[in-house]
N, C-alpha and C. Protein backbone atom coordinates (compact mmCIF):
# COMPACT_ATOMS: atom_id res chain seq x y z
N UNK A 1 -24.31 -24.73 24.21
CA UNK A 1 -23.79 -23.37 24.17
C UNK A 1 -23.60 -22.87 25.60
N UNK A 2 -21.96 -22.13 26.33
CA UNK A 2 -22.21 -21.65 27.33
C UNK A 2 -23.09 -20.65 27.67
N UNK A 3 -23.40 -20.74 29.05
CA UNK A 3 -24.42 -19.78 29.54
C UNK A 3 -23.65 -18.37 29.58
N UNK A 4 -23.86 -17.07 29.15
CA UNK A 4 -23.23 -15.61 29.39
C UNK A 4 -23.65 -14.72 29.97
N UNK A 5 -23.70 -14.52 31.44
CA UNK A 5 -23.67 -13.57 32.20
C UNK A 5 -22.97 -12.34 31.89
N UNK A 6 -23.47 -11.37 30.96
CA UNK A 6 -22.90 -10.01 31.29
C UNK A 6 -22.35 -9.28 32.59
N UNK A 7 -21.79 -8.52 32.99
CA UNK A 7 -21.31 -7.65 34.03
C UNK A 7 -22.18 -6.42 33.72
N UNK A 8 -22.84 -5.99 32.50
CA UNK A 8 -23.84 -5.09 32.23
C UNK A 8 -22.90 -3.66 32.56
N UNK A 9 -21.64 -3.41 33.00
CA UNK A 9 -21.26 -2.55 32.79
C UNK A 9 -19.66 -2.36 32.15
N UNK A 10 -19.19 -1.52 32.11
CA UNK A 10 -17.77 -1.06 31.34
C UNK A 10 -17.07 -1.05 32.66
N UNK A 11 -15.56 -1.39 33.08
CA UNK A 11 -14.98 -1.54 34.56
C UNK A 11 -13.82 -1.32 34.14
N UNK A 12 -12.85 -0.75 34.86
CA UNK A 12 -11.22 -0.70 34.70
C UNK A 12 -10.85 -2.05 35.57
N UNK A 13 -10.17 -2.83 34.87
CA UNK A 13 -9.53 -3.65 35.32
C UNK A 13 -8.18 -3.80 35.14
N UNK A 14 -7.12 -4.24 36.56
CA UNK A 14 -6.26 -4.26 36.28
C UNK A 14 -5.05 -6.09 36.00
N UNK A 15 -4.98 -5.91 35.37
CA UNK A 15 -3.81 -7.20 35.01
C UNK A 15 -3.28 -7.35 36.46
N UNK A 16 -3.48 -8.59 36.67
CA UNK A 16 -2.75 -9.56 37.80
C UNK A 16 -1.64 -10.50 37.01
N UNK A 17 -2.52 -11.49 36.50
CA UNK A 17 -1.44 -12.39 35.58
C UNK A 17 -1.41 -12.01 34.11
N UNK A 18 -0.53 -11.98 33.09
CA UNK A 18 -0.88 -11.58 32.16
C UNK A 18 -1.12 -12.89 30.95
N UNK A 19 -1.99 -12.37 29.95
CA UNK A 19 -2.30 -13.38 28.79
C UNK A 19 -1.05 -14.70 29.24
N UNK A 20 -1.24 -15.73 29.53
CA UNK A 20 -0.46 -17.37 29.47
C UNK A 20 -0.55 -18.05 27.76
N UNK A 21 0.23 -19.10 27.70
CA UNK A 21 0.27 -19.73 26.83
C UNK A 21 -0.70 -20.66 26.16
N UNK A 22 -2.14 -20.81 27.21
CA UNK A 22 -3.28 -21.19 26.98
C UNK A 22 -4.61 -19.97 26.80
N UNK A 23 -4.26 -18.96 26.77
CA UNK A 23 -4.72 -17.77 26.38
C UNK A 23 -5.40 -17.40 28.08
N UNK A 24 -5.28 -17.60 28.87
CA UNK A 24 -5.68 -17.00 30.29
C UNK A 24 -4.84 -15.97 30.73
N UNK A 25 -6.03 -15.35 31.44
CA UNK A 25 -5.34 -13.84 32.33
C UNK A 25 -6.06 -13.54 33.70
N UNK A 26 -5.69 -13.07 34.30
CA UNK A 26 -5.94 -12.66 35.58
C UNK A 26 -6.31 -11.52 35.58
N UNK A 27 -7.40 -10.81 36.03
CA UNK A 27 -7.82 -9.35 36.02
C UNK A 27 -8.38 -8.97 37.60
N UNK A 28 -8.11 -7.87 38.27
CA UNK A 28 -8.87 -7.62 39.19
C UNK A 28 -9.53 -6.36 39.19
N UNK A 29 -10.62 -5.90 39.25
CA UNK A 29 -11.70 -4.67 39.15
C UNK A 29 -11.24 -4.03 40.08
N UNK A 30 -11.73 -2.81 40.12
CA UNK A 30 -11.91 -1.54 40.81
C UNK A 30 -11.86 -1.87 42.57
N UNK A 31 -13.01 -2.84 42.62
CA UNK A 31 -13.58 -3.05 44.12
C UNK A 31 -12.73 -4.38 44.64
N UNK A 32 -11.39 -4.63 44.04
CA UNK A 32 -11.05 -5.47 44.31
C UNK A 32 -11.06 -7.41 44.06
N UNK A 33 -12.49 -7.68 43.08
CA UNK A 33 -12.62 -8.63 42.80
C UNK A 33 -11.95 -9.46 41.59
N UNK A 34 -11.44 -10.54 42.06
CA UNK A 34 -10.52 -10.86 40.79
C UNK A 34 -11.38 -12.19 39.82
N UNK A 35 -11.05 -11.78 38.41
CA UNK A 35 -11.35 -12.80 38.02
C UNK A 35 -10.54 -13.85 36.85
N UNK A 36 -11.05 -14.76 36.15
CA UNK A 36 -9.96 -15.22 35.27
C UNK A 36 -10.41 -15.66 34.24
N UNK A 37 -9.98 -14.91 33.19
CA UNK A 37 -10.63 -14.55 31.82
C UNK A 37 -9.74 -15.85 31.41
N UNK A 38 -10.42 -16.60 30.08
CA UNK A 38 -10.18 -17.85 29.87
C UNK A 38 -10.74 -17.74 28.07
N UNK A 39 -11.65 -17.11 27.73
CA UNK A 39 -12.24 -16.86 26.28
C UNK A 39 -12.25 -15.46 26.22
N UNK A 40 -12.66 -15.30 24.78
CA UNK A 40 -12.45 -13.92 24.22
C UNK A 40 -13.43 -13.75 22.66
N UNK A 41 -14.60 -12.59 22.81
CA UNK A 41 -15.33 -13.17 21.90
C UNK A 41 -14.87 -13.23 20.47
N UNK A 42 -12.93 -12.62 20.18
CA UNK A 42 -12.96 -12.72 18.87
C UNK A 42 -11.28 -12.69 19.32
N UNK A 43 -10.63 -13.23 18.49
CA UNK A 43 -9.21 -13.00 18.29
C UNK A 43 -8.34 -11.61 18.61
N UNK A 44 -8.95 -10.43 18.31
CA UNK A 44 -8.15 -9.19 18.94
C UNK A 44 -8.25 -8.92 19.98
N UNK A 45 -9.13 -9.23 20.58
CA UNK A 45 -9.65 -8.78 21.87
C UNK A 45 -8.50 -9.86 22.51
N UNK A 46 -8.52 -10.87 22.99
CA UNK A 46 -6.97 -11.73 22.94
C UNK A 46 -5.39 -10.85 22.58
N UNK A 47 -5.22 -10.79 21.62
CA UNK A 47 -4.31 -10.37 20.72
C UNK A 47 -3.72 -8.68 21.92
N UNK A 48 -4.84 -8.00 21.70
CA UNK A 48 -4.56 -6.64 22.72
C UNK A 48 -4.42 -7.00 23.99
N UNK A 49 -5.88 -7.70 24.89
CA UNK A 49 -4.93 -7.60 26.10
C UNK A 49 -3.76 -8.51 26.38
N UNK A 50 -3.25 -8.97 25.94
CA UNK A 50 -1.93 -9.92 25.62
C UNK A 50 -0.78 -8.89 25.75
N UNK A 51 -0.62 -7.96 25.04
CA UNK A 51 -0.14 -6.70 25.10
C UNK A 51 0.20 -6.06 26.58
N UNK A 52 -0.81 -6.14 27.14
CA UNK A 52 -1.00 -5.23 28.46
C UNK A 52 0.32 -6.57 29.38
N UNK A 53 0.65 -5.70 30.33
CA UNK A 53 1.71 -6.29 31.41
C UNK A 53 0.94 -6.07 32.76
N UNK A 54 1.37 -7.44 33.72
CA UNK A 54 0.96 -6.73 35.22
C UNK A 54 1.18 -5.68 35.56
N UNK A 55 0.04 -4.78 36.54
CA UNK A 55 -0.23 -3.74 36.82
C UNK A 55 -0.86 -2.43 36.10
N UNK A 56 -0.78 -3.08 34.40
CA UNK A 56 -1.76 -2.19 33.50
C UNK A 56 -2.44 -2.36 33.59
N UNK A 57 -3.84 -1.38 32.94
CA UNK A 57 -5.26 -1.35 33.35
C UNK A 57 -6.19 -1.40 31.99
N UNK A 58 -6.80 -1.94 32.14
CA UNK A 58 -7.39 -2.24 31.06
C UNK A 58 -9.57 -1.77 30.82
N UNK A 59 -10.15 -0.85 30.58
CA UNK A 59 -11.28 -0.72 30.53
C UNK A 59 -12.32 -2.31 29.42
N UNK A 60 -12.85 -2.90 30.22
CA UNK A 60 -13.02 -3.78 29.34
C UNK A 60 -14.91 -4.19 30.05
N UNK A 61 -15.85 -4.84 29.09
CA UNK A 61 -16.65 -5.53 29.58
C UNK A 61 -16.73 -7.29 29.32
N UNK A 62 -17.09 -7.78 30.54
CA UNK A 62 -16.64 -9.52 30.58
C UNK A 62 -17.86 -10.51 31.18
N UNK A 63 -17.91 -11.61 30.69
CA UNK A 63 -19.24 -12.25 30.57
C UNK A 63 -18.66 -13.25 31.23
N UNK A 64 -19.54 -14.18 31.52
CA UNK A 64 -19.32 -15.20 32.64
C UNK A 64 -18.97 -16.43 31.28
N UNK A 65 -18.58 -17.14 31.71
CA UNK A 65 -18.24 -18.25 30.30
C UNK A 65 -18.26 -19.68 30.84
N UNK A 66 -19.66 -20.18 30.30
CA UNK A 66 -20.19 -21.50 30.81
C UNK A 66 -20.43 -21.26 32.69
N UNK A 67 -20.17 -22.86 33.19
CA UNK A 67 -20.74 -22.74 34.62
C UNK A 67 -20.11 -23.38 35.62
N UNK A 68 -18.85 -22.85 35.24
CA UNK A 68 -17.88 -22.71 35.99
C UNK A 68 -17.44 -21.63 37.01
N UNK A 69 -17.12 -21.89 38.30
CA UNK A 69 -17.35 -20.71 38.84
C UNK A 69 -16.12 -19.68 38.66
N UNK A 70 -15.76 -18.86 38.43
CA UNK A 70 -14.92 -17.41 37.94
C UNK A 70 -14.40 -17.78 36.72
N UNK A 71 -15.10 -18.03 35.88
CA UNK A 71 -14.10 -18.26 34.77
C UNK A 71 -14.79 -17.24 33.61
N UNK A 72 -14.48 -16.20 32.87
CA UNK A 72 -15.07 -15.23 32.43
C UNK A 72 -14.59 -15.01 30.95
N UNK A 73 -15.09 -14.49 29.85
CA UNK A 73 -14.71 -14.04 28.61
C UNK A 73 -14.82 -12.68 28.67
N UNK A 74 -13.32 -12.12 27.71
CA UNK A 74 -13.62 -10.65 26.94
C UNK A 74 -14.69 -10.70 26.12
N UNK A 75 -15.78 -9.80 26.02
CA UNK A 75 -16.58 -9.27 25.11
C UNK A 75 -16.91 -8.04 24.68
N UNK A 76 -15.57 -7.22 25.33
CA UNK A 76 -15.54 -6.01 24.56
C UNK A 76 -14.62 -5.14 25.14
N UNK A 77 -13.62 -4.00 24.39
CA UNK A 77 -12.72 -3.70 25.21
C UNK A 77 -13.04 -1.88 24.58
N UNK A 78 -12.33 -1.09 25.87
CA UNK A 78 -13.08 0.16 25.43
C UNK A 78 -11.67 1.27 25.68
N UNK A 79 -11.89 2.25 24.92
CA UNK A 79 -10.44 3.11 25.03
C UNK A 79 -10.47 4.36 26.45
N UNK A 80 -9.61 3.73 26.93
CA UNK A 80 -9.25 4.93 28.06
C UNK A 80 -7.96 4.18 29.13
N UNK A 81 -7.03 3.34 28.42
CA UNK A 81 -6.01 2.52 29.12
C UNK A 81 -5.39 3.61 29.61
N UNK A 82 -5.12 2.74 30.99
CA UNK A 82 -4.17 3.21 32.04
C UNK A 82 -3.31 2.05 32.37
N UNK A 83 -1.94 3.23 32.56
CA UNK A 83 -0.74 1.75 33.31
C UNK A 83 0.04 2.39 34.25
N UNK A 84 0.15 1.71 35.29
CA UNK A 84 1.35 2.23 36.24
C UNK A 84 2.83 2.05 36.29
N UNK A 85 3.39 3.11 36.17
CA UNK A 85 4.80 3.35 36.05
C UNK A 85 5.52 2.32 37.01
């Protein structure tokens, strides 16, 4: 079973790359750190940010996924989206 590092908090993140054809995305936080979401703990959570386009923002919390270094899962997504015009 992978190992899951919580982020322990809720973060606006914004879309760099969006959902790919292998279900990966690119997100970068607030403070600048980017990471690359690769799992998702359930099918919608996928499904929605798939939706979102570069430069939308997405409030979400994300767990580390296995032990690999930046490779992260959705595990929960929270309402207060923002997108830039």
């Amino acid at each position: 079973m992978p190992e899951l590092v919580s982020t322990n908090e809720v973060r606006t993140f914004t879309i760099v790359n969006e959902v790919n054809d292998h279900d990966a995305a690119t997100v970068r936080d607030e403070n600048g750190s980017t990471y690359h979401v690769t799992s998702y703990d359930d099918e919608a959570l996928r499904d929605y940010l798939a939706t979102h386009r570069a430069g939308e923002q997405v409030r979400m919390d994300i767990e580390r996924a296995g032990v690999r270094a930046n490779v992260w899962q959705v595990s929960a997504l929270y309402p207060g989206i923002e997108s830039h015009a």
